[in-house]
Protein backbone atom coordinates (compact mmCIF):
# COMPACT_ATOMS: atom_id res chain seq x y z
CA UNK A 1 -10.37 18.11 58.55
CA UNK A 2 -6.71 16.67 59.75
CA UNK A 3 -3.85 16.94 57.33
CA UNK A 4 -4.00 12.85 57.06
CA UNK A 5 -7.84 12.70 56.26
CA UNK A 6 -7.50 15.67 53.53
CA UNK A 7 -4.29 13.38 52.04
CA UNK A 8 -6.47 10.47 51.89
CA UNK A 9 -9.92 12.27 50.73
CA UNK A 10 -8.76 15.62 49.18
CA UNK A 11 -9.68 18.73 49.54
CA UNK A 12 -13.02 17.86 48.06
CA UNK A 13 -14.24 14.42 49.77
CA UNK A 14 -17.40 14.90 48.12
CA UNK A 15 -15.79 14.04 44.80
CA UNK A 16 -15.42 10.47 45.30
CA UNK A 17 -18.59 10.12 46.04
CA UNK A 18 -19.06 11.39 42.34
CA UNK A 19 -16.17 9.38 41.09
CA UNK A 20 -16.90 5.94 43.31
CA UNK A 21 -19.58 4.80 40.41
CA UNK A 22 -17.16 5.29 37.51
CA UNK A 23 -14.33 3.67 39.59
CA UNK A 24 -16.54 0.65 39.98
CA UNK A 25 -16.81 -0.05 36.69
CA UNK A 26 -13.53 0.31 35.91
CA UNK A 27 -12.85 -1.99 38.76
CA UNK A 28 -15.62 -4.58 37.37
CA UNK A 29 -14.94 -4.31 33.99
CA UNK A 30 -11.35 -4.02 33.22
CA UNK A 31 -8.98 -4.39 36.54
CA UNK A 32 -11.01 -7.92 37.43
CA UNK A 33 -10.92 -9.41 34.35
CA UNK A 34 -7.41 -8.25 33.64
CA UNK A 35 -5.90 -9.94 36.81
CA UNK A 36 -8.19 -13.05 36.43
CA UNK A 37 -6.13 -13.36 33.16
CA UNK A 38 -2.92 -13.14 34.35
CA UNK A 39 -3.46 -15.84 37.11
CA UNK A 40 -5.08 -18.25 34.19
CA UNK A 41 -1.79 -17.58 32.74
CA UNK A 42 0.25 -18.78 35.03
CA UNK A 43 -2.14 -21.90 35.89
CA UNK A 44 -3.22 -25.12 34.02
CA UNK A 45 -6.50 -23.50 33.64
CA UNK A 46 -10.01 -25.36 31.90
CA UNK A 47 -13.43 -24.63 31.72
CA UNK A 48 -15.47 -26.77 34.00
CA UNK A 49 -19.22 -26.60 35.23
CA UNK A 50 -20.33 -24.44 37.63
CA UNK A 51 -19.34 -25.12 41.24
CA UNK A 52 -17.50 -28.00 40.17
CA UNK A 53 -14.26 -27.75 42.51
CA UNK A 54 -10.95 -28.58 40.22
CA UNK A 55 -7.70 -28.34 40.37
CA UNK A 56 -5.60 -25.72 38.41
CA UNK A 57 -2.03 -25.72 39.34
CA UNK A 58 0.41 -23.59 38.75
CA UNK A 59 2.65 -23.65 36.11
CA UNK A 60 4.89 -21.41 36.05
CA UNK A 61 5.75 -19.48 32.53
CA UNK A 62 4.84 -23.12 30.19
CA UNK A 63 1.62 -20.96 28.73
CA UNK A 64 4.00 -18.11 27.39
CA UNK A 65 6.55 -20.73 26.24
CA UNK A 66 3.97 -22.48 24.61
CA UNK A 67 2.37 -19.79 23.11
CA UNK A 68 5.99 -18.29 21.91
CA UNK A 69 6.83 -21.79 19.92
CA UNK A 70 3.43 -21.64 18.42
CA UNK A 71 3.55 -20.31 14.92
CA UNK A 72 -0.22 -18.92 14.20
CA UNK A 73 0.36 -16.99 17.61
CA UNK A 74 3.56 -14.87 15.89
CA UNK A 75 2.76 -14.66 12.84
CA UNK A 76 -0.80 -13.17 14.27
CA UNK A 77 1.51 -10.74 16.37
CA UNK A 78 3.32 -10.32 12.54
CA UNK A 79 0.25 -9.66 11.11
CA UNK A 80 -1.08 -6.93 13.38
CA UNK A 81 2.30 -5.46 13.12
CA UNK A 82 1.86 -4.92 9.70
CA UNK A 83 -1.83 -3.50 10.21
CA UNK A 84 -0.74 -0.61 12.49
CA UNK A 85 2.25 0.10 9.82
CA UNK A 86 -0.08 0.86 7.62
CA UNK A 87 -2.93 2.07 9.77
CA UNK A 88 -1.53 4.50 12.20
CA UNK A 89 0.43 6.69 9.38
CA UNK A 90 -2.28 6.63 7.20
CA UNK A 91 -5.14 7.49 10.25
CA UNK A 92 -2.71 10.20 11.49
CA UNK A 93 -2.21 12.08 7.98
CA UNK A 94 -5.07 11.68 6.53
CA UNK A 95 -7.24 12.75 9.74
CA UNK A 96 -4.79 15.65 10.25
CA UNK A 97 -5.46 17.15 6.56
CA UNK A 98 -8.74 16.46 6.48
CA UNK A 99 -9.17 18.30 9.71
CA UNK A 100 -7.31 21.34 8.48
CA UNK A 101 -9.53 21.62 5.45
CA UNK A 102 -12.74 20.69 6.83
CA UNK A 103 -11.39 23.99 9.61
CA UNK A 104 -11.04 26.48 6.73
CA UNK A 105 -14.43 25.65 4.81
CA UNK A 106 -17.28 27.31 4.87
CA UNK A 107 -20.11 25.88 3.24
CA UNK A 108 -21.28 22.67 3.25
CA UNK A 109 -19.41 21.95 6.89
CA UNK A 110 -22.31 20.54 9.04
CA UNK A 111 -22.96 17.88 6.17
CA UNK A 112 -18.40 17.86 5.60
CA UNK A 113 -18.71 16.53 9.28
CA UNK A 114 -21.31 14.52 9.70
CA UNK A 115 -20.36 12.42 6.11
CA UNK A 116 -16.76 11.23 7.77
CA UNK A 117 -18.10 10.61 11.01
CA UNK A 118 -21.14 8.06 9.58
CA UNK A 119 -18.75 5.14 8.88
CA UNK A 120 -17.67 5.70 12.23
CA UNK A 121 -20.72 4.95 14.11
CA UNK A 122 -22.08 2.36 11.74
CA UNK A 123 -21.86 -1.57 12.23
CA UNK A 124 -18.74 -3.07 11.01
CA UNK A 125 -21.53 -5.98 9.50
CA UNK A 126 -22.96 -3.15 7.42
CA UNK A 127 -19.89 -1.81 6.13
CA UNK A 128 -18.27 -5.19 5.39
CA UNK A 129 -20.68 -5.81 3.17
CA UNK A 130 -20.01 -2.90 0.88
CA UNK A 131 -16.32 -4.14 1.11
CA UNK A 132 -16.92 -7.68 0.18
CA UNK A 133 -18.83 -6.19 -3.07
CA UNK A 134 -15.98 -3.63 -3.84
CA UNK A 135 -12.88 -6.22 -3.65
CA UNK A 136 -14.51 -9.66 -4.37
CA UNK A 137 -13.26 -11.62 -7.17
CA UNK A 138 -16.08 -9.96 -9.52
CA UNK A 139 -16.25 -6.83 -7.82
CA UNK A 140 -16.07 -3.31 -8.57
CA UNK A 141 -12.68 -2.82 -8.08
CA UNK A 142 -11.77 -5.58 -10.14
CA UNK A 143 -13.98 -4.51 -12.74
CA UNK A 144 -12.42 -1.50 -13.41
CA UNK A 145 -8.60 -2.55 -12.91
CA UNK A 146 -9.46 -5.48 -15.50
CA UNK A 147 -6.62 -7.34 -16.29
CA UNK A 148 -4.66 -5.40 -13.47
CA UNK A 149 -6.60 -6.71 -11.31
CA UNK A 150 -4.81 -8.88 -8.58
CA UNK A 151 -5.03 -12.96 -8.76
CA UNK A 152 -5.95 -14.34 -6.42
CA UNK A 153 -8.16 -11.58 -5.72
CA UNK A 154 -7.77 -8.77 -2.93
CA UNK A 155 -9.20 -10.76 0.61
CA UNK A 156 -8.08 -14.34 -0.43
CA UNK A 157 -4.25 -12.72 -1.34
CA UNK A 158 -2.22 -13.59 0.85
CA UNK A 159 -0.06 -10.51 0.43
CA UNK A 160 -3.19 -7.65 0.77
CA UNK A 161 -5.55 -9.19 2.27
CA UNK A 162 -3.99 -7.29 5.43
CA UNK A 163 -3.53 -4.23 4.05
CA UNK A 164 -7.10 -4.19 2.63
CA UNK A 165 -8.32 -4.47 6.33
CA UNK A 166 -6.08 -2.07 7.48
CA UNK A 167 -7.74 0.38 4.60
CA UNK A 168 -10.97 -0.58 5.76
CA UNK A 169 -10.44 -0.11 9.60
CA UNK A 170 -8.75 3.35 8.53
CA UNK A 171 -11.68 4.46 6.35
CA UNK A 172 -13.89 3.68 9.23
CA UNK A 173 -12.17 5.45 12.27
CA UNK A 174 -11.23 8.29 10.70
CA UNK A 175 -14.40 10.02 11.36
CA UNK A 176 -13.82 10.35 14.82
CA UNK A 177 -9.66 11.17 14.75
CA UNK A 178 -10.78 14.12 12.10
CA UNK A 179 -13.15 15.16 15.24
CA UNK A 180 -10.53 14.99 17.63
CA UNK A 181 -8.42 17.03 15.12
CA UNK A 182 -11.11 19.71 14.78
CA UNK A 183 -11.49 20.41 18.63
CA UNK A 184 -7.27 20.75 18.64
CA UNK A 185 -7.51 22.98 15.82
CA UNK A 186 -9.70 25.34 17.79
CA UNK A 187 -7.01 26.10 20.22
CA UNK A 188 -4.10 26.98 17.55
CA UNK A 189 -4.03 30.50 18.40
CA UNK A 190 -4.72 32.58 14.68
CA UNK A 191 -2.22 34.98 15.70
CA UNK A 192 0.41 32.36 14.44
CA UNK A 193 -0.76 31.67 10.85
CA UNK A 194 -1.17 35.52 10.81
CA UNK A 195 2.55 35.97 11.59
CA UNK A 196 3.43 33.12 9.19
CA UNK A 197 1.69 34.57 6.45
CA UNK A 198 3.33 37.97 7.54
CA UNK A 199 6.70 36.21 7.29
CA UNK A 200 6.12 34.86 3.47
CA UNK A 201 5.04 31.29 4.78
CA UNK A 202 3.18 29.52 2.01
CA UNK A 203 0.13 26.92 2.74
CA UNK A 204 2.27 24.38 3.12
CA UNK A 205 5.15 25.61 5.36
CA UNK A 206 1.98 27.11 7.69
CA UNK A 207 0.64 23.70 7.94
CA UNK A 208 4.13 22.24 8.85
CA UNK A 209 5.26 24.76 11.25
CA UNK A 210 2.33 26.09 12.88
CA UNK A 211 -0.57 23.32 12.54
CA UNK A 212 1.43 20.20 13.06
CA UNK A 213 3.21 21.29 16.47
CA UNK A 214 0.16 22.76 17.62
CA UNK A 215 -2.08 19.87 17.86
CA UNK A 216 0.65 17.43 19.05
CA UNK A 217 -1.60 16.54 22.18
CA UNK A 218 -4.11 15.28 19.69
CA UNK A 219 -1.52 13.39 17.96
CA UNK A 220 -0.32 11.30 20.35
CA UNK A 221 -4.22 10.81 21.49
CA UNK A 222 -5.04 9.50 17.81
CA UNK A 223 -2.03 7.39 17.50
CA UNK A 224 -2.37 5.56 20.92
CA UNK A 225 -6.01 5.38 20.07
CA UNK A 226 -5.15 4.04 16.54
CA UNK A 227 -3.12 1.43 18.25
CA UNK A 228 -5.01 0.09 20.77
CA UNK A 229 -7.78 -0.40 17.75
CA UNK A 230 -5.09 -2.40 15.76
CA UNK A 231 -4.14 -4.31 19.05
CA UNK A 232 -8.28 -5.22 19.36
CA UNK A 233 -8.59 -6.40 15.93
CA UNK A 234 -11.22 -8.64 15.27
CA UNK A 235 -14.59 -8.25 13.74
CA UNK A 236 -12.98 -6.93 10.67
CA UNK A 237 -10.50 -10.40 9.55
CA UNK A 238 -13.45 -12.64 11.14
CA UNK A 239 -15.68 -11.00 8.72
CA UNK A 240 -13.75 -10.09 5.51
CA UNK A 241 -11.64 -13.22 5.27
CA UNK A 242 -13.38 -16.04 6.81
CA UNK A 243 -11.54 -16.19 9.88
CA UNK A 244 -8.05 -14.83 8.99
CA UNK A 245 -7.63 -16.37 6.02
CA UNK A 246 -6.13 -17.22 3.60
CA UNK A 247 -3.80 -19.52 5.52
CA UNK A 248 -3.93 -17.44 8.84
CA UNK A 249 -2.40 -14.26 6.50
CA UNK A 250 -4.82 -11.80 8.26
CA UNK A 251 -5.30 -13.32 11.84
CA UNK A 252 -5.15 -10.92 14.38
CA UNK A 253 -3.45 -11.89 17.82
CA UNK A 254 -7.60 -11.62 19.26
CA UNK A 255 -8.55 -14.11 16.31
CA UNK A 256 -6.27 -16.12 17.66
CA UNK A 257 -7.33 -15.69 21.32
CA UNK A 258 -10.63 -16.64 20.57
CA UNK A 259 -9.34 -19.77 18.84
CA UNK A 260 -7.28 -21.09 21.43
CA UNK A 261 -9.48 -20.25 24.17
CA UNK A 262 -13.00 -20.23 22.91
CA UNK A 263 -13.06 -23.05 19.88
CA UNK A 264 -10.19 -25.38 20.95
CA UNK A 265 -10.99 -24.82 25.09
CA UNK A 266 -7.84 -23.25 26.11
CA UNK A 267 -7.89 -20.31 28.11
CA UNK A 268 -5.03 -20.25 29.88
CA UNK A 269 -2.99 -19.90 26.71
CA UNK A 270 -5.24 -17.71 25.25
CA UNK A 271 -4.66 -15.62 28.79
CA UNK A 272 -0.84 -15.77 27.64
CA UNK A 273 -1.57 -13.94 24.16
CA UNK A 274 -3.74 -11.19 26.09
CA UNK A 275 -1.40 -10.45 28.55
CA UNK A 276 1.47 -10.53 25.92
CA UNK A 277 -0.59 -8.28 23.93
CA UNK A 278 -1.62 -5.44 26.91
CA UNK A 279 1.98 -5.51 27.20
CA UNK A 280 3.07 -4.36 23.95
CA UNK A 281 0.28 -2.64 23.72
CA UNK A 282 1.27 -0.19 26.61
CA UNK A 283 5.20 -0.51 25.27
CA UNK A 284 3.84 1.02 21.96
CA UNK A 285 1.48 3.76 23.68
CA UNK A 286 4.74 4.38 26.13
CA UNK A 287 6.87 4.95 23.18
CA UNK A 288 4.69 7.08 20.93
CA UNK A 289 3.59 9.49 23.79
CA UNK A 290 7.78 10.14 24.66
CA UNK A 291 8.01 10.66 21.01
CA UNK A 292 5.50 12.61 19.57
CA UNK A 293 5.33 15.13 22.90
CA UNK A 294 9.65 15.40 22.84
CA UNK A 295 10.46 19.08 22.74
């Protein structure tokens, strides 16, 4: 093989015969439909009937200042900002420790495992229902806070009805960031909580010094992870509050894709908020992998 067809093919041509299927899909499912957005962005763009033959012009940047001036679209981009404050810490730490324990027990680990992980792989319809009967007006939560009990209630508050979804969405993903944990934790050599435990190190200080460094990789993979989920949100305000209620309080920058483009027949500014929104999203993912992997 010449030096210009192994640069081209590799060393091992046979491989993208292997990897042609996969890069299909990717090709079919996310680069298409991501570039058909950003040219509806840029383009008076409308649904019409099939093989109708209509004119879409070009126009420039007017769907991104449109979509700027509009205030449901930031205070959506508000709202999510709010979810991932909440979400991402709270996925990270509690994932992390839950992780380390589930690492050091013996008994009872199989079933340990398998409990967190459940929510995980369950229908957000199923598990919204439990929610709606814990923080309803006469729910269970309610019922035992009494008269501490928030008014108006939890999901029609305008102040937590987004931090109740963020609790939700971190109660159910944390099953699989606790396995992602588990398989890091595996490759913390023991030799170092031997030595720290030689050294005086308590618990606490072996967790901080040893655990914590050594499953940075997994970190940054559960907070990029965390916040694409935040960035996708939602099943979880359609279904909880109505639509992003109360007043738009809990409508995600998606909700309010769907609106434009779906319900009130705008895709082309809908196209605006996605592409705003892969944007930041990769920003975010950008940032947090030069942070959390920094020497």
């Amino acid at each position: 093989m010449s030096r210009t067809a192994e640069k081209a093919l590799g060393r091992q041509p046979l491989g993208i015969v292997f990897a042609a299927p996969y890069a299909v899909f990717l090709a079919a499912v996310f680069a298409y439909p991501l570039g058909l957005a950003v040219w509806m962005s840029f383009h008076d763009y409308f649904f019409a009937a099939p093989g109708a033959q209509v004119d879409r012009p070009f126009v420039g940047f007017d769907n991104y200042a449109s979509v700027l001036k509009d205030p449901a679209v930031r205070r959506s981009f508000l709202n999510v900002a709010e979810f991932l404050i909440i979400n991402v810490p709270l996925t990270v730490v509690l994932s992390l420790v839950l992780a380390t324990a589930l690492n050091s027990v013996a008994r009872f680990r199989t079933f340990l495992r398998i409990a967190y992980y459940v929510p995980y792989v369950t229908a957000s319809v199923a598990l919204v229902s439990v929610w709606l009967f814990l923080f309803s007006k006469s729910g269970m939560v309610n019922q035992i806070l009494g008269p501490l009990a928030p008014n108006p209630s939890w999901l029609v508050n305008s102040v937590l009805a987004m931090p109740v979804i963020a609790l939700f969405v971190t109660w159910k993903q944390l099953g699989f960031s606790i396995l992602l944990y588990l398989a890091a934790l595996q490759n913390v050599p023991k030799d170092l909580y031997e030595s720290a435990a030689v050294d005086g190190a308590t618990r606490v200080k072996a967790f901080w010094n040893v655990t914590v460094p050594g499953v940075r990789s997994a970190t940054t993979l559960v907070v990029i992870l965390a916040t694409i989920t935040g960035a996708n949100l939602f099943t979880e305000p359609y279904l909880l509050t109505n639509g992003g209620g109360p007043d738009g309080a809990s409508a995600s920058p998606v909700f309010v894709m769907y609106q434009k483009g779906i319900e009130q027949g705008s895709p082309d500014t809908a196209a605006a908020i996605g592409v705003m929104l892969v944007i930041l999203v990769l920003i975010l993912a950008l940032v947090s992998r030069k942070t959390l992997e920094r020497d």
